[in-house]
C-alpha atoms as a PDB file:
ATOM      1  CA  UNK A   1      47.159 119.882  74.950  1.00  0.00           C
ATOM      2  CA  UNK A   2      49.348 117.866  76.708  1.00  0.00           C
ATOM      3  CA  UNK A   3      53.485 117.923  77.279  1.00  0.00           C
ATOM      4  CA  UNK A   4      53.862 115.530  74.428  1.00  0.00           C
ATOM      5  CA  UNK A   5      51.638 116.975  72.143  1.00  0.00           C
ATOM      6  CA  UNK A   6      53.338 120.421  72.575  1.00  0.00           C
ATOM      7  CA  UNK A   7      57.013 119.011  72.216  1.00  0.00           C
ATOM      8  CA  UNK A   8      55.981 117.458  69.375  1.00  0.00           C
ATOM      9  CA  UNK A   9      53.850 119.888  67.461  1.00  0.00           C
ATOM     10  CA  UNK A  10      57.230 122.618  67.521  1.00  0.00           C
ATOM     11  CA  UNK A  11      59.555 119.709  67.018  1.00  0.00           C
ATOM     12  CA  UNK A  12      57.119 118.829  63.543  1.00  0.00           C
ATOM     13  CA  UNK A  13      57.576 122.789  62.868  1.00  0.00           C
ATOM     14  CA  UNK A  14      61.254 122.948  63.086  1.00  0.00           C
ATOM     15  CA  UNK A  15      60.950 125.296  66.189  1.00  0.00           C
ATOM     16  CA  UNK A  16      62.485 122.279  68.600  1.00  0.00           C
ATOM     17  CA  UNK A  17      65.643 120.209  67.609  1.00  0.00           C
ATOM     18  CA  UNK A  18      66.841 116.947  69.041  1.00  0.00           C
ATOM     19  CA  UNK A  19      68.456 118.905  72.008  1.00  0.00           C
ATOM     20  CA  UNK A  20      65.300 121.174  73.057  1.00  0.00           C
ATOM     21  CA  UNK A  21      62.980 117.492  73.129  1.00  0.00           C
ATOM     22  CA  UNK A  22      66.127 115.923  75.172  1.00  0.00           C
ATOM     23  CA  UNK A  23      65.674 118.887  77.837  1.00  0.00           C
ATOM     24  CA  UNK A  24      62.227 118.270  77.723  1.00  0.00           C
ATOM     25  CA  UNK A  25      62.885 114.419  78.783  1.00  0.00           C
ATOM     26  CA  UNK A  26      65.579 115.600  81.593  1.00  0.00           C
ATOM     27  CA  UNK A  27      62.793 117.864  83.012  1.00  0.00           C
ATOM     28  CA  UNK A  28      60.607 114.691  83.470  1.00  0.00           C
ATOM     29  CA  UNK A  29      57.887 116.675  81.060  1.00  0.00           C
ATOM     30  CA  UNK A  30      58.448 113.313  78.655  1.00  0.00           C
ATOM     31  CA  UNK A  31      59.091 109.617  78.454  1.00  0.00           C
ATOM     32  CA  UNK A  32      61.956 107.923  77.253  1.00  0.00           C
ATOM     33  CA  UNK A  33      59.554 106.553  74.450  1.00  0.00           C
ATOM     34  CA  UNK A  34      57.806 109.843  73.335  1.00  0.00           C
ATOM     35  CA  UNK A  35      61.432 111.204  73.134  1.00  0.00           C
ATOM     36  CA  UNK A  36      61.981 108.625  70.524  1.00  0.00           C
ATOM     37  CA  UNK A  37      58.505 108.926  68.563  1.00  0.00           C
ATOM     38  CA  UNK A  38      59.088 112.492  68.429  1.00  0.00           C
ATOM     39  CA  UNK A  39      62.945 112.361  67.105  1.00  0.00           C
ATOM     40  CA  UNK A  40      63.020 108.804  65.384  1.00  0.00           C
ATOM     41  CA  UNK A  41      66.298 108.677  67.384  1.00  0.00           C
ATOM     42  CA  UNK A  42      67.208 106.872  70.826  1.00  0.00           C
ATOM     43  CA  UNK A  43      68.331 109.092  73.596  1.00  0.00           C
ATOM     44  CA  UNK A  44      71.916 110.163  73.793  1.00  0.00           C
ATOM     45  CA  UNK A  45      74.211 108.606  76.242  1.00  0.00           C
ATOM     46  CA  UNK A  46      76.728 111.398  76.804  1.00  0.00           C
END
């Protein structure tokens, strides 16, 4: 299993929120456009 897969497999059981997957996106461990398909949302600016 991959980065992605991971985030998104604890995000889908409520063990990640918005703010954990945005970490994961600082770290470099995701793209800008898995961040969204994970959250539905765009990144935060601030």
């Amino acid at each position: 299993m991959n980065w992605f897969e991971t985030v998104k497999l604890y995000y889908d059981w409520e063990c990640y929120d918005d703010n954990d997957v945005l970490d994961y996106y600082k770290w470099g461990y995701i793209t800008g456009n898995q961040f969204i398909e994970i959250t539905g949302e765009e990144i935060p600016t601030t």
